[in-house]
C-alpha atoms as a PDB file:
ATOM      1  CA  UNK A   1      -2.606 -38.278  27.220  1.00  0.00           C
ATOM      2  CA  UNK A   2      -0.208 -35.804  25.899  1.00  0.00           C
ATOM      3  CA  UNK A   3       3.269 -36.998  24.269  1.00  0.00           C
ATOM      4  CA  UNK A   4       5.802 -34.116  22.618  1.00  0.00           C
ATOM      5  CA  UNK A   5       3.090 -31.664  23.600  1.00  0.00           C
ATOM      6  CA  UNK A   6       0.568 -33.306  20.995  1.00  0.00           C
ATOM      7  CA  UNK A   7      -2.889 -34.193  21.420  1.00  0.00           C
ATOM      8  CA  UNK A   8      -3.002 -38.352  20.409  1.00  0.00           C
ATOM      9  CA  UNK A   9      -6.227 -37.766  18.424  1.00  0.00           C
ATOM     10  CA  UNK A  10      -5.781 -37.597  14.472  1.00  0.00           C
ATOM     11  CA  UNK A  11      -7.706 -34.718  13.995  1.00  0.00           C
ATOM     12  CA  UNK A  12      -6.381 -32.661  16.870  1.00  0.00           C
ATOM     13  CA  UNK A  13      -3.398 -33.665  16.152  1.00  0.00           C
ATOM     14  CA  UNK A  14      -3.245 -32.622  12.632  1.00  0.00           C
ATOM     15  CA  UNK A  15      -4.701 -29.215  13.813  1.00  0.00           C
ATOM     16  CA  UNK A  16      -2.064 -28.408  16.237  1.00  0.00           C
ATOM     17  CA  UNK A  17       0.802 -29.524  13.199  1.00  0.00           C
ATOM     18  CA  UNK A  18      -1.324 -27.204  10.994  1.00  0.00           C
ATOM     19  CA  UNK A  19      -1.107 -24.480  13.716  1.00  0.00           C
ATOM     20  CA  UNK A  20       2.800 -24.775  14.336  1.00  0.00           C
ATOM     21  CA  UNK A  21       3.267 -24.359  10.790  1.00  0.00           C
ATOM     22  CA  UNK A  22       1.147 -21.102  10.434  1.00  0.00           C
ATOM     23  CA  UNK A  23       3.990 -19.950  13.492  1.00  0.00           C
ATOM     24  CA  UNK A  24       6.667 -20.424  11.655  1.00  0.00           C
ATOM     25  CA  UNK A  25       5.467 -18.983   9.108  1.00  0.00           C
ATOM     26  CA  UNK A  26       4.273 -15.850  11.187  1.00  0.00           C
ATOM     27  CA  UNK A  27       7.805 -15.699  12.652  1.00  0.00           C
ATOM     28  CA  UNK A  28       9.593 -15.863   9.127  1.00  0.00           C
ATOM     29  CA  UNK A  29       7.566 -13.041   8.478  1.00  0.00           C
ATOM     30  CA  UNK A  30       7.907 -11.444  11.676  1.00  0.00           C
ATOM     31  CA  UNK A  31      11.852 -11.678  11.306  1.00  0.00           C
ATOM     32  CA  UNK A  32      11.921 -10.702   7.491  1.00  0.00           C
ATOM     33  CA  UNK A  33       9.675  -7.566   8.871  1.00  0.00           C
ATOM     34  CA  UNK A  34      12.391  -6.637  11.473  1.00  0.00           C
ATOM     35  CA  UNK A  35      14.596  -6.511   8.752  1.00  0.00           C
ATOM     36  CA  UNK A  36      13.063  -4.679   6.730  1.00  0.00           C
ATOM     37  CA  UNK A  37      12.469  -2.342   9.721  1.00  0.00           C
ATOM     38  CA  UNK A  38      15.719  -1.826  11.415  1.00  0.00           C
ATOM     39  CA  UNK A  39      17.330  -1.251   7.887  1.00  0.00           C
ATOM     40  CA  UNK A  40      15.030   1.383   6.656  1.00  0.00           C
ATOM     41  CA  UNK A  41      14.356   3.061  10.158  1.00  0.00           C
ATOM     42  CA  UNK A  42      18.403   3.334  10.604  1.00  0.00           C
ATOM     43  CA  UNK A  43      18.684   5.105   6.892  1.00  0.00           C
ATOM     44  CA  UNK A  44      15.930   7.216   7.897  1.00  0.00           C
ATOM     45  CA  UNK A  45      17.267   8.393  11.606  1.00  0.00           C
ATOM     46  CA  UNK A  46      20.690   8.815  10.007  1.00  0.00           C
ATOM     47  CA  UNK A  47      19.186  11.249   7.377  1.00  0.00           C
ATOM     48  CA  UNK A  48      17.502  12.646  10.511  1.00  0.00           C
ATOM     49  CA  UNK A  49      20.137  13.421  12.317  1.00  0.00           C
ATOM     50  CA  UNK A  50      21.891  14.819   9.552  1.00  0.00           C
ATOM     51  CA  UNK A  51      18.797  17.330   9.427  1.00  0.00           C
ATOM     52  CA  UNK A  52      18.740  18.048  13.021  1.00  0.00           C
ATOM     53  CA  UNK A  53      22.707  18.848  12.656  1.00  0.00           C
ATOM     54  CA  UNK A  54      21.942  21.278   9.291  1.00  0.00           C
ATOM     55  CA  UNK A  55      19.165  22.996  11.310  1.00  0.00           C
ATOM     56  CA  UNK A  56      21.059  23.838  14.660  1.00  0.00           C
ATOM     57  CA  UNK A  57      23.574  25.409  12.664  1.00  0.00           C
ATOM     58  CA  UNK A  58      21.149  27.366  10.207  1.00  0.00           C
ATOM     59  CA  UNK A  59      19.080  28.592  13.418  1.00  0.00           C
ATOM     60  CA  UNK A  60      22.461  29.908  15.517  1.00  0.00           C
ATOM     61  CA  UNK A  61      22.893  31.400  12.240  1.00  0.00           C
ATOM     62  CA  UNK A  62      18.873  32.820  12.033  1.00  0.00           C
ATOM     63  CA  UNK A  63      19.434  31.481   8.150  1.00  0.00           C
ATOM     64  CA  UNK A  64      15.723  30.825   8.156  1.00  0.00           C
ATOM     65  CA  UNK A  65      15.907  30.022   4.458  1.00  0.00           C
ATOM     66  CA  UNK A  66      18.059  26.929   5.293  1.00  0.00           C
ATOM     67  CA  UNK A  67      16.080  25.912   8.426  1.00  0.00           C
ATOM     68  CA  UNK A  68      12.851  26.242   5.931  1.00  0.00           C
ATOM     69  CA  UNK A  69      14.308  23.731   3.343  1.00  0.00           C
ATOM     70  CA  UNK A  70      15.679  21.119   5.919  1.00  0.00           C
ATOM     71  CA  UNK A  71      12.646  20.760   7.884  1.00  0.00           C
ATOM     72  CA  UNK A  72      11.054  19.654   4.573  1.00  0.00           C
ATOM     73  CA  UNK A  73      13.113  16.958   4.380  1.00  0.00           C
ATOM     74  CA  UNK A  74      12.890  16.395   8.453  1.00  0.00           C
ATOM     75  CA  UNK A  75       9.060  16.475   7.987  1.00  0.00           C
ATOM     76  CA  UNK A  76       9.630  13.728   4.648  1.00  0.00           C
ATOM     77  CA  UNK A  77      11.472  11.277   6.867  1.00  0.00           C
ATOM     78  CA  UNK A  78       9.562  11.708   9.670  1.00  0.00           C
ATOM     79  CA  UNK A  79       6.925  10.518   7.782  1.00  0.00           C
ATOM     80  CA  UNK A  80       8.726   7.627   5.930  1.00  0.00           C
ATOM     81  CA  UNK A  81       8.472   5.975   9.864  1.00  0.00           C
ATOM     82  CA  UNK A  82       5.180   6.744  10.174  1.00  0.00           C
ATOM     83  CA  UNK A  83       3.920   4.705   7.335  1.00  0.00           C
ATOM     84  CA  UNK A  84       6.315   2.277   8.237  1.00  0.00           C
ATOM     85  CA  UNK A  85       4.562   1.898  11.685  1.00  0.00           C
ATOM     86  CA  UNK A  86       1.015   2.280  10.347  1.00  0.00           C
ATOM     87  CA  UNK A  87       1.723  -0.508   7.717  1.00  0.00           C
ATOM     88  CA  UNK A  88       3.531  -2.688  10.149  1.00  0.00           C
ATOM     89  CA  UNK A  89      -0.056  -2.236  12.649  1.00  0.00           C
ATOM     90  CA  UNK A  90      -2.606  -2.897   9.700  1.00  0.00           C
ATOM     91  CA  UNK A  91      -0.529  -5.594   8.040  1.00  0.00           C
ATOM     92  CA  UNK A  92      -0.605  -7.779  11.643  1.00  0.00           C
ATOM     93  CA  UNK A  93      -4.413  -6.915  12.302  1.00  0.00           C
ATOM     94  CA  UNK A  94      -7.182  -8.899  11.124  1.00  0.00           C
ATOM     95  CA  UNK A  95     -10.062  -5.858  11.215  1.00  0.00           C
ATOM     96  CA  UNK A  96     -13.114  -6.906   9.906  1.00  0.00           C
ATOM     97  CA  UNK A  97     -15.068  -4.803   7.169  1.00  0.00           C
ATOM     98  CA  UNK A  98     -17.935  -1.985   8.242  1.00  0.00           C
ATOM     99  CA  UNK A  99     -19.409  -2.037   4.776  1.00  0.00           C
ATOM    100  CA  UNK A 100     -21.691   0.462   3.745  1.00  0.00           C
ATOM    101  CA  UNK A 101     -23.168   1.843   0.659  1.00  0.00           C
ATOM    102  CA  UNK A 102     -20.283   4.090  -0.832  1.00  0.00           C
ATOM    103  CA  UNK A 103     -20.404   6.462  -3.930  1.00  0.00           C
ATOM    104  CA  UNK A 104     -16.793   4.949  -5.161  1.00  0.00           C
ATOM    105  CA  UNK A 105     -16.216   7.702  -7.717  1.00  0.00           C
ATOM    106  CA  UNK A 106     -16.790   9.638  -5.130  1.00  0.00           C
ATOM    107  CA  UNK A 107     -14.159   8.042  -2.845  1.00  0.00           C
ATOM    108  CA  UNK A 108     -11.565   7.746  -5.730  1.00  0.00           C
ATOM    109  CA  UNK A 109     -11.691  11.415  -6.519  1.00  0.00           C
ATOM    110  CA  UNK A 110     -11.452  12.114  -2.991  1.00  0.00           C
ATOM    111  CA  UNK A 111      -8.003   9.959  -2.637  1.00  0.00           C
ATOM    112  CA  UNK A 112      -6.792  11.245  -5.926  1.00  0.00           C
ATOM    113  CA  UNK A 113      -7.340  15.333  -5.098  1.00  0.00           C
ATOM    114  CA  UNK A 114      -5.583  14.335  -1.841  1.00  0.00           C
ATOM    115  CA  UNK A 115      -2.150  12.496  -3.501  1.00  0.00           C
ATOM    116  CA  UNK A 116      -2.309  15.504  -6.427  1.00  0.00           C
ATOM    117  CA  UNK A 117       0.131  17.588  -4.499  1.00  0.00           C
ATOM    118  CA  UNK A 118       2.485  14.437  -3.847  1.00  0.00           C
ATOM    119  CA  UNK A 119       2.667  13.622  -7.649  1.00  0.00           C
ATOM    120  CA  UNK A 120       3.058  17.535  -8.825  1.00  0.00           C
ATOM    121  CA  UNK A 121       6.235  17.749  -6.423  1.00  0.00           C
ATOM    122  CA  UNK A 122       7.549  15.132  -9.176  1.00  0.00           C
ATOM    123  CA  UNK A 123       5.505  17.188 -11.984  1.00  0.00           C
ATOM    124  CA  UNK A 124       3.649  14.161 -12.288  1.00  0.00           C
ATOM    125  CA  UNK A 125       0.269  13.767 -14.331  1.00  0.00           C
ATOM    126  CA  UNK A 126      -2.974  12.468 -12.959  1.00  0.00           C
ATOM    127  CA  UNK A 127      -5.874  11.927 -15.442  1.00  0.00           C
ATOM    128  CA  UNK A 128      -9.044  10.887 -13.852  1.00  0.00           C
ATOM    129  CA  UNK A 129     -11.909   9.140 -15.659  1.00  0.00           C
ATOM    130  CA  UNK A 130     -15.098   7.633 -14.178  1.00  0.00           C
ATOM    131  CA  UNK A 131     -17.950   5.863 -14.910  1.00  0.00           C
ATOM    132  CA  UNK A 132     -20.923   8.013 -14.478  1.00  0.00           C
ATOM    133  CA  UNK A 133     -23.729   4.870 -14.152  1.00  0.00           C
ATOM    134  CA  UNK A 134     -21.905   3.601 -10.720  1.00  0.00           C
ATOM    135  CA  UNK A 135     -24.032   3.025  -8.321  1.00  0.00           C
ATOM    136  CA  UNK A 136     -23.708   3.164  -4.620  1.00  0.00           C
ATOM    137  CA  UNK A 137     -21.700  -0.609  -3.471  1.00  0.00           C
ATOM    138  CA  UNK A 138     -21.423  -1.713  -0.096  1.00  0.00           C
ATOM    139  CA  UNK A 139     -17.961  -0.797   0.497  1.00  0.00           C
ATOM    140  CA  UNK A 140     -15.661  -0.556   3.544  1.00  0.00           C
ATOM    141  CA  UNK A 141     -14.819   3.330   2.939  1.00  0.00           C
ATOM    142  CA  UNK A 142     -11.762   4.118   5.116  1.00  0.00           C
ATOM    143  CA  UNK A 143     -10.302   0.806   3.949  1.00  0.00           C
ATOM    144  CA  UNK A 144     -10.808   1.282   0.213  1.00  0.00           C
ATOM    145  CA  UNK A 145      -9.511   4.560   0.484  1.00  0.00           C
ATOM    146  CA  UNK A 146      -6.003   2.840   1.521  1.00  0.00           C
ATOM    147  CA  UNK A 147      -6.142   0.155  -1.405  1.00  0.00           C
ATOM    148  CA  UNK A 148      -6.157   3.595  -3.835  1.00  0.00           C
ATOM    149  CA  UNK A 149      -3.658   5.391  -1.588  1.00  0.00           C
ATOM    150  CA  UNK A 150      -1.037   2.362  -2.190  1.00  0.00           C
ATOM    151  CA  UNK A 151      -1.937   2.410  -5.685  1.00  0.00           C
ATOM    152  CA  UNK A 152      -1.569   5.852  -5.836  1.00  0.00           C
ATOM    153  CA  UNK A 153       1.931   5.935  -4.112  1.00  0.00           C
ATOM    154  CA  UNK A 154       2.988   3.036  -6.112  1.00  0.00           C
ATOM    155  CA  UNK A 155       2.238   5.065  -9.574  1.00  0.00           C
ATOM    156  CA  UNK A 156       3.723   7.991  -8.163  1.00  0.00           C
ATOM    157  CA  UNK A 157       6.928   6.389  -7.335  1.00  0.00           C
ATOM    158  CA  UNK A 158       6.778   4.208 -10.128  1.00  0.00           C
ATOM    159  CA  UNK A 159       6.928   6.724 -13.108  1.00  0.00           C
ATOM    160  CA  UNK A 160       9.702   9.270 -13.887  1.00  0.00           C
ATOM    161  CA  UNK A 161       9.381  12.864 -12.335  1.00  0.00           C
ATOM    162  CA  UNK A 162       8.745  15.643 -15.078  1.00  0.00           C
ATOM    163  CA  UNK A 163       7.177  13.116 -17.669  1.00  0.00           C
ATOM    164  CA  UNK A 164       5.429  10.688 -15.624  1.00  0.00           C
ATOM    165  CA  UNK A 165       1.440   9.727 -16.008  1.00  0.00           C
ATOM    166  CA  UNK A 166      -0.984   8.029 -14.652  1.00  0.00           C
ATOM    167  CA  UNK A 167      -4.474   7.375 -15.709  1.00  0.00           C
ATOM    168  CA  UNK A 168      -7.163   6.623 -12.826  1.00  0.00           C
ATOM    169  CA  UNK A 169     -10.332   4.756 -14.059  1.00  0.00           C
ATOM    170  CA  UNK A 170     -13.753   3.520 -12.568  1.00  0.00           C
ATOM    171  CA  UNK A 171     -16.270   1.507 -14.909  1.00  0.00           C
ATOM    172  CA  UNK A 172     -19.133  -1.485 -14.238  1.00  0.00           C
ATOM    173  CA  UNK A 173     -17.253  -4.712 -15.987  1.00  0.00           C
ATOM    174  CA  UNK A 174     -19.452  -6.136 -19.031  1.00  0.00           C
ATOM    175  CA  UNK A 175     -22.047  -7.880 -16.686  1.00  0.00           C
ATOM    176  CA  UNK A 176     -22.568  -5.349 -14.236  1.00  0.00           C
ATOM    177  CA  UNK A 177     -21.456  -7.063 -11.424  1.00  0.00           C
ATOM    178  CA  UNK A 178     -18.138  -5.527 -10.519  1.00  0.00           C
ATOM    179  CA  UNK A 179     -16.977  -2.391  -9.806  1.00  0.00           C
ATOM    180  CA  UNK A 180     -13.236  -1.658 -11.580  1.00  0.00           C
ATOM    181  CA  UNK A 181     -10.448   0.366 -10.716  1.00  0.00           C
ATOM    182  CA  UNK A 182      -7.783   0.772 -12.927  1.00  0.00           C
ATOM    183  CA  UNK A 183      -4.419   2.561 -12.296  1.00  0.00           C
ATOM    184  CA  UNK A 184      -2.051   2.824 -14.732  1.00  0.00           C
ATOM    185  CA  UNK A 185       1.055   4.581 -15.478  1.00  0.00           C
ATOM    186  CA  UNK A 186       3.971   4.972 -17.921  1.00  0.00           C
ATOM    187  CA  UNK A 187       6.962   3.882 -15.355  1.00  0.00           C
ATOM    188  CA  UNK A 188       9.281   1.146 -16.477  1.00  0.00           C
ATOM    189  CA  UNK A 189       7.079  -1.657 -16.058  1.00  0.00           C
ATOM    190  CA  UNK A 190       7.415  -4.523 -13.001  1.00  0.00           C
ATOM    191  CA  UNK A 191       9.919  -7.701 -13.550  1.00  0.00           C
ATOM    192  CA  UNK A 192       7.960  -9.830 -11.191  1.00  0.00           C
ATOM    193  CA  UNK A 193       4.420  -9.058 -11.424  1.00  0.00           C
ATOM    194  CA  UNK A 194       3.725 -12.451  -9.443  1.00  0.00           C
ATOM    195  CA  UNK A 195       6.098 -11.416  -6.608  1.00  0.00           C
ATOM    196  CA  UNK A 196       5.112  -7.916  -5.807  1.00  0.00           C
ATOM    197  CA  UNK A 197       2.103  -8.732  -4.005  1.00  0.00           C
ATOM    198  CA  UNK A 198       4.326 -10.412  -1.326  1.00  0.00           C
ATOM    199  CA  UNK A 199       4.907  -9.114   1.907  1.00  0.00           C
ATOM    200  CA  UNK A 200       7.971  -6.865   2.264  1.00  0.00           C
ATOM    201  CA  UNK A 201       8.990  -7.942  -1.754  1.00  0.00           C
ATOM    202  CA  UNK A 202       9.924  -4.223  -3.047  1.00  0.00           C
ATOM    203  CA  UNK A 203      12.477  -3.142  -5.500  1.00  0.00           C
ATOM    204  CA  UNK A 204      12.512   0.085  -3.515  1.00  0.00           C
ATOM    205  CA  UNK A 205      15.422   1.415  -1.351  1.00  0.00           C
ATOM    206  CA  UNK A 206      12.903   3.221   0.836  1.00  0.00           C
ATOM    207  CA  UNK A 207      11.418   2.522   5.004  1.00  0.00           C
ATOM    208  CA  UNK A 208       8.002   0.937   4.202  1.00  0.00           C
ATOM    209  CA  UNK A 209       8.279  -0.293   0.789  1.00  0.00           C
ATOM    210  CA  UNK A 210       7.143  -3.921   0.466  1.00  0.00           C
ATOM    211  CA  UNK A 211       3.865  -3.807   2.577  1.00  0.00           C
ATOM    212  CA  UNK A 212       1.464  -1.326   0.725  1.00  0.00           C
ATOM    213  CA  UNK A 213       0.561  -3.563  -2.007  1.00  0.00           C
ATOM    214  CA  UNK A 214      -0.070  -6.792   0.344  1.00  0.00           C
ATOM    215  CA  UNK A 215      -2.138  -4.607   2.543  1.00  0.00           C
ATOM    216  CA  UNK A 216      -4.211  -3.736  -0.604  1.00  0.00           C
ATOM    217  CA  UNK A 217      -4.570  -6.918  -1.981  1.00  0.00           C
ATOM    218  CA  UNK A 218      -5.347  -8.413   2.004  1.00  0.00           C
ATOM    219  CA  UNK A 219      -8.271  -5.107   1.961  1.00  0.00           C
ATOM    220  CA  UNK A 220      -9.759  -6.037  -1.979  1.00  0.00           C
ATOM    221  CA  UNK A 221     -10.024 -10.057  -0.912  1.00  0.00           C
ATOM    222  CA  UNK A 222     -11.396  -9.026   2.059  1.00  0.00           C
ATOM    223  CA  UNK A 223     -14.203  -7.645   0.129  1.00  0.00           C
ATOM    224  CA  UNK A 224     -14.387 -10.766  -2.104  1.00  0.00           C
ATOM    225  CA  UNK A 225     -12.931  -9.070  -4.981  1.00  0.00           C
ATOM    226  CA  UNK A 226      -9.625  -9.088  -6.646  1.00  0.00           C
ATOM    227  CA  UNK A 227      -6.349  -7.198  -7.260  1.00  0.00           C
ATOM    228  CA  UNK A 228      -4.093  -7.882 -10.306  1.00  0.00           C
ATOM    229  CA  UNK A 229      -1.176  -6.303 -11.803  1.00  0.00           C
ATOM    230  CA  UNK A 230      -0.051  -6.541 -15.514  1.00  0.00           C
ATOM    231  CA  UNK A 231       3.140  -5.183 -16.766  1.00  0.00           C
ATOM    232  CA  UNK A 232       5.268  -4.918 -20.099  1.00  0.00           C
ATOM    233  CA  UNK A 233       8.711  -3.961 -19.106  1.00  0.00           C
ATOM    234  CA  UNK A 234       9.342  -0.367 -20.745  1.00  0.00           C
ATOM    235  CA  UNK A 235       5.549   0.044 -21.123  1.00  0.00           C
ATOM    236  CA  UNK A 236       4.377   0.766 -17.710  1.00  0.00           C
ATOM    237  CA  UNK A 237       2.241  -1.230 -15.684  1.00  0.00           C
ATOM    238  CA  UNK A 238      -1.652  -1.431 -14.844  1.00  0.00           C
ATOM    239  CA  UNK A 239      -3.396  -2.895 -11.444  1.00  0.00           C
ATOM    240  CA  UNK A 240      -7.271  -3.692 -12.060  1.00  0.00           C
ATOM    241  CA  UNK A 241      -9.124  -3.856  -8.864  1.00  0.00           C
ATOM    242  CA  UNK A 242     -12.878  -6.015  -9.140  1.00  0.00           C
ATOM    243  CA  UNK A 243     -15.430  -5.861  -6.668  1.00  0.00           C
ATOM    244  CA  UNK A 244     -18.516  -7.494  -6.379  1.00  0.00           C
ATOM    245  CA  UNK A 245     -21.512  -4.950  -6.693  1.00  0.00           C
ATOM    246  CA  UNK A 246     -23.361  -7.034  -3.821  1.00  0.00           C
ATOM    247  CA  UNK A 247     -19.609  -7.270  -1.422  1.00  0.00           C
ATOM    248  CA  UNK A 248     -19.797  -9.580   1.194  1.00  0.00           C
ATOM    249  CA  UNK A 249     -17.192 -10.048   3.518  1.00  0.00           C
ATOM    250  CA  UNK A 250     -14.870 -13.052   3.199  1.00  0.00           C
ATOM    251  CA  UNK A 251     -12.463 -14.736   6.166  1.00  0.00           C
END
């Protein structure tokens, strides 16, 4: 017998409050998310359509110079929504892992020869250091490699252009049982250091800010390991990353 759309059995019944309560949830997040997305997407199109104006006008003209400089920015927004859309799609799936044995200094050299350009637009300094006695972890590659993208962009963004650095590390923790990655830089440090891991938290006027570090965090605990942040304001902050030599998937 149904009443109020309830199953009368306790535990049923406490399953289906349980589930109503993830929905709100989801929808809280769902409408924070639209938010998020309608206000960045319409700075974005506006800065667009400025572009699109400024590039007419410089091709009637054949002032290729101009048309060469706005399509830069063009090709920077344009971008801005894809990462919003990309972030939106892997923050709402549940993938599971393919883990494999990876070479992670490997992977992190990869990621950080491939955000170089990004952070010497800014004339930004990346210093890489790895441990040279990592062996090969079972590793879900194409996801790690986003868990040190976001990292990367957060550093990036994070530190003042011209005198900003960051310092990328790999090492086996004192046991051997975890791989570490460290990524630290000399920005101005984060307030809320228990907030930022929060979906669409950012301190960042900018489409897609607030999902990249929940998506790495969601990635690292999928692997069973961890993702922290520590910060002194005025002293830059560092995020550790530890996982388990042996990684096992986790729900």
């Amino acid at each position: 017998m149904l009443i109020s759309g309830s199953i009368c059995n306790g535990d049923e019944r406490k399953t289906m409050d349980e589930l109503t309560e993830h929905q709100k949830q989801r929808m809280i997040e769902a409408g924070r998310a639209v938010l998020n997305m309608s206000h960045g997407i319409k700075n974005t199109l506006q800065a667009i359509g400025s572009g699109r104006d400024v590039m007419d006008e410089a091709l009637d003209r054949s002032n290729i110079d101009v048309a060469k400089r706005t399509w830069g920015i063009l090709k920077q927004n344009l971008e801005r929504i894809e990462k919003l859309s990309l972030d939106m799609l892997k923050f709402s799936k549940d993938e599971t892992l393919n883990l494999k044995p990876c070479h992670f200094n490997h992977l992190v050299e990869s990621v950080v020869e491939t955000m170089r350009p990004q952070a010497e637009q800014r004339q930004v300094t990346i210093i890489t250091q790895t441990e040279a006695q990592l062996e090969a972890t079972p590793l879900d590659a194409e996801k790690m490699r986003d868990v040190v993208i976001n990292l990367l962009v957060n550093a990036i963004e994070a530190v003042e252009p011209n005198t900003g650095q960051i310092l990328v590390q790999t090492e086996l923790d004192k046991d051997g049982q975890q791989v570490v990655l460290r990524v630290n830089d000399n920005g101005k440090g984060i307030e809320k250091t228990d907030s930022i891991f929060e979906p669409f938290y950012s301190t960042k006027d900018n489409v897609g800010a607030g999902l990249g570090l929940t998506i790495a965090q969601k990635i690292v605990q999928k692997h069973g390991g961890t993702l922290c942040a520590q910060s002194l304001s005025d002293e830059g902050a560092v995020f550790t990353v530890c996982i388990p030599m042996n990684a096992e998937e986790t729900a």
